[in-house]
C-alpha atoms as a PDB file:
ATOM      1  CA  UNK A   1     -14.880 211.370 116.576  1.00  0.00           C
ATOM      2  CA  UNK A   2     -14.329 208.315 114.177  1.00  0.00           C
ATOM      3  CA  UNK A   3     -17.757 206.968 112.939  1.00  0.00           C
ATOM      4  CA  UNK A   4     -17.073 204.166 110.274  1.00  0.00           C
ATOM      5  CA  UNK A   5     -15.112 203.461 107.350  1.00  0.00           C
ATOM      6  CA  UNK A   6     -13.116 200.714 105.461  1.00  0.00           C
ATOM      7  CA  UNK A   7     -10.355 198.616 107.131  1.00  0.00           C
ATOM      8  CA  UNK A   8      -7.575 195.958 106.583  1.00  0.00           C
ATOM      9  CA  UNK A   9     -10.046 193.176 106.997  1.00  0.00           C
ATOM     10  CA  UNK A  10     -11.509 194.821 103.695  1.00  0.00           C
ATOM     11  CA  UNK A  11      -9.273 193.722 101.106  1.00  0.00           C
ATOM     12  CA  UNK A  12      -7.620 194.970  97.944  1.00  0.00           C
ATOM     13  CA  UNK A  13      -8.557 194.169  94.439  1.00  0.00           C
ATOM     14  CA  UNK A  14      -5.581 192.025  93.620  1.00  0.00           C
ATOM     15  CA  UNK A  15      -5.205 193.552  90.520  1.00  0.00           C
ATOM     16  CA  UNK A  16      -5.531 197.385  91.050  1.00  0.00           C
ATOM     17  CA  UNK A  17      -4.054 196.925  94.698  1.00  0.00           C
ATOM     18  CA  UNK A  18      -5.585 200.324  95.812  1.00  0.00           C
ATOM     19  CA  UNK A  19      -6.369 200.647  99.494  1.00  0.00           C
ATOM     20  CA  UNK A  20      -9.961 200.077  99.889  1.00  0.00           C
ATOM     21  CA  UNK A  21     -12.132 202.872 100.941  1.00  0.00           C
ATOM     22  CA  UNK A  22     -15.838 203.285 102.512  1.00  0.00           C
ATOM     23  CA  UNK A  23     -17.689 204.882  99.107  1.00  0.00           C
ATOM     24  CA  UNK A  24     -20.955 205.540 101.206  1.00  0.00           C
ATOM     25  CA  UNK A  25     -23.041 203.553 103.726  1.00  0.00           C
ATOM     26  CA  UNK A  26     -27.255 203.059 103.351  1.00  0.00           C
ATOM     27  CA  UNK A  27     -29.070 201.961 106.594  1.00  0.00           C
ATOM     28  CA  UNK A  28     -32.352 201.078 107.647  1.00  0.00           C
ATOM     29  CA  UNK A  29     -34.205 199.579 110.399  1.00  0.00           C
ATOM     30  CA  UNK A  30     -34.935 196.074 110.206  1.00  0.00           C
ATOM     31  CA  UNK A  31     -36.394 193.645 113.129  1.00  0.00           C
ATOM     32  CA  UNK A  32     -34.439 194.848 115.973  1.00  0.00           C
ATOM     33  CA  UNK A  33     -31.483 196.346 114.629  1.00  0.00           C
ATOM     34  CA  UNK A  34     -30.033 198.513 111.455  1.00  0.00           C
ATOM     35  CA  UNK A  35     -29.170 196.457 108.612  1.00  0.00           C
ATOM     36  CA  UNK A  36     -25.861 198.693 107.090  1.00  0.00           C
ATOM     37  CA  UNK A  37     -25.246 198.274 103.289  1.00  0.00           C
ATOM     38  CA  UNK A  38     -21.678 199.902 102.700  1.00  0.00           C
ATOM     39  CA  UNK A  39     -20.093 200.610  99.374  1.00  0.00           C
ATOM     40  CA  UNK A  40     -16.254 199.776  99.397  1.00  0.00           C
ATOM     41  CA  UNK A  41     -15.072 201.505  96.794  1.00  0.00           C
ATOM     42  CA  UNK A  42     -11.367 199.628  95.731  1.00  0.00           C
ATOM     43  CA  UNK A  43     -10.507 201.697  92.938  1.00  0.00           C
ATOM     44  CA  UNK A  44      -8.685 202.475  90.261  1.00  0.00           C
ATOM     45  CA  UNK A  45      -8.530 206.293  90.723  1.00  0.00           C
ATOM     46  CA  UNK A  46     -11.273 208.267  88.221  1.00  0.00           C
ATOM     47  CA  UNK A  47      -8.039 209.314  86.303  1.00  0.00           C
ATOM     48  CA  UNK A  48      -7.132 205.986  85.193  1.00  0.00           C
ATOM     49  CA  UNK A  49     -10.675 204.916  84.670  1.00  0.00           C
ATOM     50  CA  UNK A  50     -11.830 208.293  82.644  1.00  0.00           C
ATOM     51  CA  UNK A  51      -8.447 207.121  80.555  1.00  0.00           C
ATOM     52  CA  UNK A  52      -9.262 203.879  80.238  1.00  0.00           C
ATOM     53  CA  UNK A  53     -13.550 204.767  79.651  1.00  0.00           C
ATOM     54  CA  UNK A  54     -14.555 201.900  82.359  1.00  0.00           C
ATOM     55  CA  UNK A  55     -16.332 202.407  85.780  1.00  0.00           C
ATOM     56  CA  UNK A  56     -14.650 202.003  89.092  1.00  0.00           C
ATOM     57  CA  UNK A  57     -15.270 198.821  91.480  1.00  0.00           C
ATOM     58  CA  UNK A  58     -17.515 198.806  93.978  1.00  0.00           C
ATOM     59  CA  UNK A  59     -18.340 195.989  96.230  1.00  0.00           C
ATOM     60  CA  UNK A  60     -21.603 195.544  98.450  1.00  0.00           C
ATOM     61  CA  UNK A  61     -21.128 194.836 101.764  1.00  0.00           C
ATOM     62  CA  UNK A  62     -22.941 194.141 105.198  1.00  0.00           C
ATOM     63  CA  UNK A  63     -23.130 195.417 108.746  1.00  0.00           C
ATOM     64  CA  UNK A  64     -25.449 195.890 111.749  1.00  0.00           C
ATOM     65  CA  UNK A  65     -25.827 198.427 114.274  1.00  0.00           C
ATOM     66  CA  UNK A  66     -28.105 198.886 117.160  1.00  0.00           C
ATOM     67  CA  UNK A  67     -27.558 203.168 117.642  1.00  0.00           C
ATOM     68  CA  UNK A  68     -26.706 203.860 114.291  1.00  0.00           C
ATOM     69  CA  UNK A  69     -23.051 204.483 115.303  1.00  0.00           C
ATOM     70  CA  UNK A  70     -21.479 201.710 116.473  1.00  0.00           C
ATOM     71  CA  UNK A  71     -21.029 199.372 113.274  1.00  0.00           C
ATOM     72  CA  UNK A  72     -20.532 195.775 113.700  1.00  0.00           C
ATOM     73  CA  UNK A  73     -19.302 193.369 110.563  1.00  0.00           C
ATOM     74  CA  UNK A  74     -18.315 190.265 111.223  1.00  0.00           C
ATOM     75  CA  UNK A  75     -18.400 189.262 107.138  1.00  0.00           C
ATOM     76  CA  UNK A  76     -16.363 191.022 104.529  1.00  0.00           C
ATOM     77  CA  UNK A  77     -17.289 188.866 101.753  1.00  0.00           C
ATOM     78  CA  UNK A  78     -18.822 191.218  98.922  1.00  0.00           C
ATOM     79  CA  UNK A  79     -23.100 190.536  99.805  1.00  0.00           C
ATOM     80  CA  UNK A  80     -23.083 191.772  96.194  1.00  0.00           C
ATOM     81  CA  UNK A  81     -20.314 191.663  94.029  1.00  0.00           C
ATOM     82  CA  UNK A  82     -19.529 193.168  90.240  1.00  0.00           C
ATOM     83  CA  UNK A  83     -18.458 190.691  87.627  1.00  0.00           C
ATOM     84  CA  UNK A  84     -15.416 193.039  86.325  1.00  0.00           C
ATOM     85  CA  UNK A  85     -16.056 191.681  82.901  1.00  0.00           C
ATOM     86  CA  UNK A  86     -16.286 193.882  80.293  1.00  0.00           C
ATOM     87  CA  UNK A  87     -19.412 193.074  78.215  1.00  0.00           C
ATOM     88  CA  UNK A  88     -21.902 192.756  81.365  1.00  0.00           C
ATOM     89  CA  UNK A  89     -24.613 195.027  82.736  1.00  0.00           C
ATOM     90  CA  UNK A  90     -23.169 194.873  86.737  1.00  0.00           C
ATOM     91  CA  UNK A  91     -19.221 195.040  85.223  1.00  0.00           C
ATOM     92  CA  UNK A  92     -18.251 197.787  88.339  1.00  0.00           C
ATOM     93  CA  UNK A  93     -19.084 200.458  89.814  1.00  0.00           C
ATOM     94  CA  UNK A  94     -22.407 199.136  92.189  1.00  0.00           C
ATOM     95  CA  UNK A  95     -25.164 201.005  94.121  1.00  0.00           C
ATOM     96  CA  UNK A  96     -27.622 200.193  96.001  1.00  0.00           C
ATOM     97  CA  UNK A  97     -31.055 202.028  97.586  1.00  0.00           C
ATOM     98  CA  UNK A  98     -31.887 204.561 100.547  1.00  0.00           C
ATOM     99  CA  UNK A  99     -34.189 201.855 101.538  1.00  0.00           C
ATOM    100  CA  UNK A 100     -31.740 198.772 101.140  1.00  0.00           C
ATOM    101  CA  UNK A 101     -34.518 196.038 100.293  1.00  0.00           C
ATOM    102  CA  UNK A 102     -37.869 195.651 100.555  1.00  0.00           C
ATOM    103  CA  UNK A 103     -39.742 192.499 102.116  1.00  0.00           C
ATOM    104  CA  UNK A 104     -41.637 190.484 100.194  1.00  0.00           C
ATOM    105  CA  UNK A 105     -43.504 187.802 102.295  1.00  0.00           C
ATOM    106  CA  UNK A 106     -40.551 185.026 102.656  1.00  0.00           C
ATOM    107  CA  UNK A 107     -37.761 186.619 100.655  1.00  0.00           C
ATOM    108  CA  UNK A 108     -35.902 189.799 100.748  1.00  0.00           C
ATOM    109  CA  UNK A 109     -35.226 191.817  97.508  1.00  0.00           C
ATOM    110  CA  UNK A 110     -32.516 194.554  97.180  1.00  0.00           C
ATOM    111  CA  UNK A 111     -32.457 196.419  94.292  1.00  0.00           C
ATOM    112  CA  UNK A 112     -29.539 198.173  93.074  1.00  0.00           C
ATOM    113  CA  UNK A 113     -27.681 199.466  90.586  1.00  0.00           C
ATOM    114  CA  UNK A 114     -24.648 198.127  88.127  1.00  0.00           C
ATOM    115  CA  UNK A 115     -22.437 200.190  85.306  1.00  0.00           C
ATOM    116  CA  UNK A 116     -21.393 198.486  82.312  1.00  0.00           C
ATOM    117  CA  UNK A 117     -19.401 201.120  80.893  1.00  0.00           C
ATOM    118  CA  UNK A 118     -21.195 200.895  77.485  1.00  0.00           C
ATOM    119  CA  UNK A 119     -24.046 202.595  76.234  1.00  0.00           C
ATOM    120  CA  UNK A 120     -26.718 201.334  73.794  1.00  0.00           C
ATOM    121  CA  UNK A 121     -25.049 202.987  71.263  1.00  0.00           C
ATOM    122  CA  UNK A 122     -21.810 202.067  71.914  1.00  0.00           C
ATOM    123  CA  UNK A 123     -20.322 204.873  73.588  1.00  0.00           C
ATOM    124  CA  UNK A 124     -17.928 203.903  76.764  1.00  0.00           C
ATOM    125  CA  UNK A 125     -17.023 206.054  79.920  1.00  0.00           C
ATOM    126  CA  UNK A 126     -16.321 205.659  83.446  1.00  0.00           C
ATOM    127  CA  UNK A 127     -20.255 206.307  84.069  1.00  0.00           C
ATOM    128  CA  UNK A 128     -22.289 204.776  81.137  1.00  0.00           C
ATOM    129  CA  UNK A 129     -24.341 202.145  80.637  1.00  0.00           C
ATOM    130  CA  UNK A 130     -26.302 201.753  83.742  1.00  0.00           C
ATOM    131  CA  UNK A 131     -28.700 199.461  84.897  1.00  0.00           C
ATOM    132  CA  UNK A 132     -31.029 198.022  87.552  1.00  0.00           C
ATOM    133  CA  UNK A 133     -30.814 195.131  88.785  1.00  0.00           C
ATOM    134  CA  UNK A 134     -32.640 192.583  91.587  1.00  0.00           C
ATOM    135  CA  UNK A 135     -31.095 190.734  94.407  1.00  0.00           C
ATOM    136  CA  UNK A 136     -33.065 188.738  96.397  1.00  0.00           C
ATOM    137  CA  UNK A 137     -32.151 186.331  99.663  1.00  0.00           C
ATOM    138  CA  UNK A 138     -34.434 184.653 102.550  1.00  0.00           C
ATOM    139  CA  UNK A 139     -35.716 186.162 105.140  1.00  0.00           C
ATOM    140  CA  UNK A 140     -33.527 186.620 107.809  1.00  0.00           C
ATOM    141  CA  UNK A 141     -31.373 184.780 105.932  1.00  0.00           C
ATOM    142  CA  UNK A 142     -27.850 187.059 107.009  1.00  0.00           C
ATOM    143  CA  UNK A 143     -26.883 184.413 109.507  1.00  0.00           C
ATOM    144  CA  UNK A 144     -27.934 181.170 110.496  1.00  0.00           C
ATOM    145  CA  UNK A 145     -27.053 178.093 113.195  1.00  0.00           C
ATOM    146  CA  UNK A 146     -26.672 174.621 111.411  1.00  0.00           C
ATOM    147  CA  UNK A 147     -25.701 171.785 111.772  1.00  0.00           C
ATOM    148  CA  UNK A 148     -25.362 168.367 109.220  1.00  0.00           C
ATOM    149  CA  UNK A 149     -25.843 165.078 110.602  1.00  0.00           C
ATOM    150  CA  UNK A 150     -25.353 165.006 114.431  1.00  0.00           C
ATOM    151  CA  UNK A 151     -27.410 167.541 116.688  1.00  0.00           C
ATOM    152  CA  UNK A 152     -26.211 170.898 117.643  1.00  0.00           C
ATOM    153  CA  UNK A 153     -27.294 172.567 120.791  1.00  0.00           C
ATOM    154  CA  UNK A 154     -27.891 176.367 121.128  1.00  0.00           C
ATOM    155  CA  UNK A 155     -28.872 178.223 124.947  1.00  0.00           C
ATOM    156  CA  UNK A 156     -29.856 181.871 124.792  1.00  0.00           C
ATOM    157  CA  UNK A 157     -29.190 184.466 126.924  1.00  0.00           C
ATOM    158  CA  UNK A 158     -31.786 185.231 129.535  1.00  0.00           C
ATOM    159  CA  UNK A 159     -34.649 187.004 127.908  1.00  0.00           C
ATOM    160  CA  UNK A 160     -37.684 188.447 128.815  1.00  0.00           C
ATOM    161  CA  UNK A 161     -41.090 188.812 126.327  1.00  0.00           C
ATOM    162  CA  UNK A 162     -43.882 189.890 126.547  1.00  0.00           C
ATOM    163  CA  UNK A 163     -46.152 188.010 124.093  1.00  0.00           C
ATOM    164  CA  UNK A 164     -47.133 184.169 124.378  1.00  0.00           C
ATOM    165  CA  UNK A 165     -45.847 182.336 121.039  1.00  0.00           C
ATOM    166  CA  UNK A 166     -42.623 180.944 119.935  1.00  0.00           C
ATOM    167  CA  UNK A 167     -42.060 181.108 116.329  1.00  0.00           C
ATOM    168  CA  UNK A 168     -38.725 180.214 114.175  1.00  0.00           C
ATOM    169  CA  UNK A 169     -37.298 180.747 110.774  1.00  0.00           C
ATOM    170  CA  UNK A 170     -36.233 177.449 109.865  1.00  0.00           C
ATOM    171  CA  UNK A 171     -34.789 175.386 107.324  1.00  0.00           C
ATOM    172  CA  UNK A 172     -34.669 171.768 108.613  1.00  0.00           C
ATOM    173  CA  UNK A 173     -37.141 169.017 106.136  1.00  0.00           C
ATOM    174  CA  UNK A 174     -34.718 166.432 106.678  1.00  0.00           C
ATOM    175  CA  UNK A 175     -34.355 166.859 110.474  1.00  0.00           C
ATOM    176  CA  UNK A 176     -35.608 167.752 113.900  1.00  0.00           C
ATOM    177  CA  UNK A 177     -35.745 170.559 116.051  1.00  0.00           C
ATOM    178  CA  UNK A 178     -37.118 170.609 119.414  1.00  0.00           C
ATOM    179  CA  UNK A 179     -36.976 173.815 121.773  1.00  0.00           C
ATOM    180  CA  UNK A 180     -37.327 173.617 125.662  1.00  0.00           C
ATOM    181  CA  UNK A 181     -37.930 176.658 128.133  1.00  0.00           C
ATOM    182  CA  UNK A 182     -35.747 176.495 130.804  1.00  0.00           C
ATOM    183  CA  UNK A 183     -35.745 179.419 134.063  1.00  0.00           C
ATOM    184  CA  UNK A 184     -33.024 181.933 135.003  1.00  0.00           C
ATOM    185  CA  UNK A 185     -30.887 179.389 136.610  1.00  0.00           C
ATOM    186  CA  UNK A 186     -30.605 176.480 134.162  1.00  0.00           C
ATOM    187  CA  UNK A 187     -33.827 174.508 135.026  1.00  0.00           C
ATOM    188  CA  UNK A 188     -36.004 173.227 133.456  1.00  0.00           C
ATOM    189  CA  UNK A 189     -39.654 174.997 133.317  1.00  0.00           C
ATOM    190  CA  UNK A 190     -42.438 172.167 133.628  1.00  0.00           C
ATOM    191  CA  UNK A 191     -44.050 171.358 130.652  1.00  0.00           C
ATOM    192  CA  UNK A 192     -41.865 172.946 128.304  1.00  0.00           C
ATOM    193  CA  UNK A 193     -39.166 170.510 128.083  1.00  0.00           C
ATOM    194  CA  UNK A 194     -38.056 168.945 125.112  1.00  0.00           C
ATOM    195  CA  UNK A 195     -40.537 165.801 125.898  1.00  0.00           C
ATOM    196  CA  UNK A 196     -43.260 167.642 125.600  1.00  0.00           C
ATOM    197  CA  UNK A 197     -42.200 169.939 122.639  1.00  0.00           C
ATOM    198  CA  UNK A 198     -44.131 168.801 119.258  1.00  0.00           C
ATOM    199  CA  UNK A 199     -40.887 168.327 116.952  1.00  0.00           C
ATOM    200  CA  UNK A 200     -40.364 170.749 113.666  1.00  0.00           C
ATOM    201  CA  UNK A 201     -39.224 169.068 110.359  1.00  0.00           C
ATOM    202  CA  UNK A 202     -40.135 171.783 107.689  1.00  0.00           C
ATOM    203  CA  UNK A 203     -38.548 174.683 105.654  1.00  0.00           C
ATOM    204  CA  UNK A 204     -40.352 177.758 107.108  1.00  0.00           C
ATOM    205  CA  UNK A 205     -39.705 181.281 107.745  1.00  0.00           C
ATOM    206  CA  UNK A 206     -42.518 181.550 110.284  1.00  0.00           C
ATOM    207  CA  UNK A 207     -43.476 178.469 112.129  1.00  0.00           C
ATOM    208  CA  UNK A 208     -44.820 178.061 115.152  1.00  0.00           C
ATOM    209  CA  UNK A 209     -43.271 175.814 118.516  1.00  0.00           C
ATOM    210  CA  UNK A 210     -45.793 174.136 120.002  1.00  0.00           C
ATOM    211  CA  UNK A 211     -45.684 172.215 123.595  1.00  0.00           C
ATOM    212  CA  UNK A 212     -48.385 169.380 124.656  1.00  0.00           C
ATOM    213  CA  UNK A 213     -50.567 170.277 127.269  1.00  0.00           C
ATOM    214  CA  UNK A 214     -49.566 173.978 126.754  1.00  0.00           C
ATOM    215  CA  UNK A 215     -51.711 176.587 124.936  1.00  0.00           C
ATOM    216  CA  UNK A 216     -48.946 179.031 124.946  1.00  0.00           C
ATOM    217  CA  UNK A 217     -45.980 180.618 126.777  1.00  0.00           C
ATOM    218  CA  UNK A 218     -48.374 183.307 128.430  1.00  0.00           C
ATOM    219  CA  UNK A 219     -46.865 182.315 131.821  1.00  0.00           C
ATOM    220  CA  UNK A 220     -43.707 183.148 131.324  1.00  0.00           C
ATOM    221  CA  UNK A 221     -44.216 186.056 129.940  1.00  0.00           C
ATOM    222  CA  UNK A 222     -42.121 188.967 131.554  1.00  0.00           C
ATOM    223  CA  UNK A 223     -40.026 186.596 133.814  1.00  0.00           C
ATOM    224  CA  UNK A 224     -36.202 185.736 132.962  1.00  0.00           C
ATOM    225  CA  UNK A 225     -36.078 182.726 130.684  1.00  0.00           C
ATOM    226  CA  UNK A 226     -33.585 180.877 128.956  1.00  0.00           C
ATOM    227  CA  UNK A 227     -34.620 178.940 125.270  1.00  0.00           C
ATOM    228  CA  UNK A 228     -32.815 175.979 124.821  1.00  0.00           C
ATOM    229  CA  UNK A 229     -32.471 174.977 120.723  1.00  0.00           C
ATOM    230  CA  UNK A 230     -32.262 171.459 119.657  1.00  0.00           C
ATOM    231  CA  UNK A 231     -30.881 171.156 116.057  1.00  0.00           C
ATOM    232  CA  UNK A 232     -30.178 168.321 113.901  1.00  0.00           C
ATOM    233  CA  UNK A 233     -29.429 168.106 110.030  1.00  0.00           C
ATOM    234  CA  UNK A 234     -30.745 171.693 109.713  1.00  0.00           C
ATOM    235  CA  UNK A 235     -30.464 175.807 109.866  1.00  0.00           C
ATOM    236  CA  UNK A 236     -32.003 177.933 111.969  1.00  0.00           C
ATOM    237  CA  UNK A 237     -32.069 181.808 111.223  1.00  0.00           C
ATOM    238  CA  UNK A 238     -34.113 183.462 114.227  1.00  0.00           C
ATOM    239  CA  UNK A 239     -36.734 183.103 116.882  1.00  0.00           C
ATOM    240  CA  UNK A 240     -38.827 185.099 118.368  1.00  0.00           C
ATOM    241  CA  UNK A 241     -41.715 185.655 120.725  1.00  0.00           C
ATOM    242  CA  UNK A 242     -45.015 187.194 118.957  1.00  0.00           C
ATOM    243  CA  UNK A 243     -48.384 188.439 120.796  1.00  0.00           C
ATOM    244  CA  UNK A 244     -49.743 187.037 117.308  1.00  0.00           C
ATOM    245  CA  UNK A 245     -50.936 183.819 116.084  1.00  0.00           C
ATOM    246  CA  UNK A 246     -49.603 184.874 113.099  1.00  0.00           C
ATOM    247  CA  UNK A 247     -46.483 185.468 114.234  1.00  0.00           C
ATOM    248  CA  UNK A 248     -46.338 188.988 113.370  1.00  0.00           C
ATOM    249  CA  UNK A 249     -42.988 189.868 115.594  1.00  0.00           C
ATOM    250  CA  UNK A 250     -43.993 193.877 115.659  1.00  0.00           C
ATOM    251  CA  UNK A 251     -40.033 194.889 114.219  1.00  0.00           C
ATOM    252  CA  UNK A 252     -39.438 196.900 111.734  1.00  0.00           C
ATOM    253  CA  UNK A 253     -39.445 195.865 107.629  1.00  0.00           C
ATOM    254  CA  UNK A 254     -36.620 197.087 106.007  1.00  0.00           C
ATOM    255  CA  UNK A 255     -37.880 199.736 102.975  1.00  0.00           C
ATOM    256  CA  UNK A 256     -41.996 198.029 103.463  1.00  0.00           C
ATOM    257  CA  UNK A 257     -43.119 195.979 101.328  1.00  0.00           C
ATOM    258  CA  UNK A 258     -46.672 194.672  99.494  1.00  0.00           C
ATOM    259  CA  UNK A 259     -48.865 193.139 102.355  1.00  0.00           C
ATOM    260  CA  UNK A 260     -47.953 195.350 104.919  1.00  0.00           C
ATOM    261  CA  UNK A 261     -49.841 198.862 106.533  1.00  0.00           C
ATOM    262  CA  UNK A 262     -46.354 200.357 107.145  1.00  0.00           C
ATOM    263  CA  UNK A 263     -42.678 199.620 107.904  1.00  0.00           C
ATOM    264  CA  UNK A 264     -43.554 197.857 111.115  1.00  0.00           C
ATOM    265  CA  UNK A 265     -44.729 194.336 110.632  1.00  0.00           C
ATOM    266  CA  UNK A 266     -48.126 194.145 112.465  1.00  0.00           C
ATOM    267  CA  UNK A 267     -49.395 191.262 110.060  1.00  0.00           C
ATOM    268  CA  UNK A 268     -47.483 188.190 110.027  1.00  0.00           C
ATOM    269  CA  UNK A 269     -48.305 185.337 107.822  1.00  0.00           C
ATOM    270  CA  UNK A 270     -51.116 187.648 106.992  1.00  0.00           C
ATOM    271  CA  UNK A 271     -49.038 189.649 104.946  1.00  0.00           C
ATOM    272  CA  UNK A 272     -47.630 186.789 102.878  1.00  0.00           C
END
C-alpha cells in the first residue's frame, strides 16, 4: 500500500533537473498532531557528485499527520533550505533529528545537520565537512490567520473541551482581538459575546481571553460550542482550551525541552 513520498508539487532543482525524491521522513508528536520533517532529496546522482567531490541537495520540508499514515502538506517551500554555495557550512546535503526540535519556552529550535563538502584540512568529497547547525521559529508558528488593517473574522467548527480557560498564541500589539462563544446553532452564549470580551493587543504565545462578569468557561465545558475570532491588524497561530491557569494545554512537546517533566506539557507558562 502507498505510504508517502515526493510528488510533482515538489519541484526540481532547476539546474540538476532530477526528479525529486522522498530521502527519509522524521516525525514526532507535537500538540495534537505529528509534525513530519521530510528530506527531498533532488539530486545529482552520487556518481556525478563523488566525480565532482560535492554533497547532494537536500531540502527540509513540512507535513502533518494525525495516524502517522496519512500525510498532509499543504507547503512545499523548503522549511530549511541549503545555500548551494560552495564555501559554506549548510552548502547541500541537509539532515535533521529523530526528535525534529525541541521546545524552548516561546520558540522552537530544530537542530540539524549541513555538508560543506570541505574538510578542515582541505580535503573535498560528496560527504565531508559536516556540521551542526540551529534553526529556531515561534511557537506554533507553522501557520497562522492574519490580517493588516481591516478586521478578519474566523468561526470554528463545533468543539467540545473539557477545561475552563481560553488561551491564544498571538501576535497582534498594534491591534485588537476579541473572541465570543457562541452555541451549536450560531447563537450567541450570554455573557461571552464580544461586548463583554476584555480586548487582546499584545505579542504572546500564551495569553489568556478573559470575559467580564465571567470567571471562566467552566459552563460550557463538554457541550457543543462554536469560538468566534475577531482579528484586526494582527496573526493568530492557535487557541486552545486549558484546565490550567497557566495555560498548560496537556499536548505533546515535540523532542522535550528544559522546563518540562516529560514530552507532555503539564506546565504552561511555568515552564518558560
Amino acid at each position: 500500500m502507498y505510504w508517502v513520498g515526493a510528488d510533482t508539487l515538489d519541484k526540481a532543482d532547476p539546474v540538476v533537473n532530477d526528479r525529486p525524491q522522498l530521502y527519509s521522513l522524521n516525525a514526532v508528536a507535537y500538540e495534537s498532531i505529528m509534525l513530519g520533517e521530510f528530506y527531498i532529496h533532488l539530486g545529482p546522482h552520487n556518481s556525478v557528485c563523488e566525480e565532482g567531490e560535492f554533497p547532494k541537495i537536500t531540502e527540509l520540508k513540512l507535513g502533518f499527520s494525525r495516524d502517522g499514515f496519512h500525510w498532509h502538506r499543504p507547503e512545499r517551500t523548503p522549511f530549511i533550505a541549503p545555500t548551494q554555495k560552495e564555501g559554506d557550512w549548510d552548502r547541500a546535503y541537509l539532515h535533521g533529528t529523530n526528535g525534529v526540535f525541541l521546545v524552548m519556552g516561546d520558540s522552537l529550535w530544530f537542530p540539524y545537520t549541513g555538508y560543506a563538502g570541505v574538510a578542515p584540512d582541505g580535503s573535498k568529497g560528496m560527504y565531508t565537512g559536516a556540521s551542526i547547525g540551529m534553526a529556531t521559529l515561534r511557537r506554533d508558528g507553522f501557520a497562522s490567520m492574519e490580517t493588516s488593517g481591516k478586521k478578519g473574522v474566523l468561526l470554528t467548527k463545533p468543539v467540545v473541551f473539557s477545561g475552563s480557560q481560553l488561551f491564544v498564541n498571538i501576535d497582534n500589539p498594534k491591534g485588537e482581538l476579541k473572541v465570543e462563544v457562541l452555541d451549536e446553532s450560531g447563537k450567541k452564549i450570554k455573557g461571552f459575546g464580544t461586548a463583554e470580551c476584555v480586548p487582546v493587543s499584545t505579542n504572546s504565545t500564551i495569553h489568556k481571553i478573559t470575559w467580564k462578569g465571567k470567571e471562566s468557561l467552566a459552563e460550557l465545558a463538554g457541550k457543543n460550542v462554536r469560538f468566534r475570532f475577531h482579528l484586526s491588524n494582527g496573526k493568530l497561530y492557535s487557541f486552545w482550551v486549558s484546565a490550567d491557569e497557566n495555560g498548560a494545554s496537556n499536548g505533546y512537546l515535540g523532542g522535550g525541552g528544559p522546563g518540562y517533566e516529560g514530552v507532555v506539557d503539564n506546565k504552561g507558562l511555568k515552564a518558560y
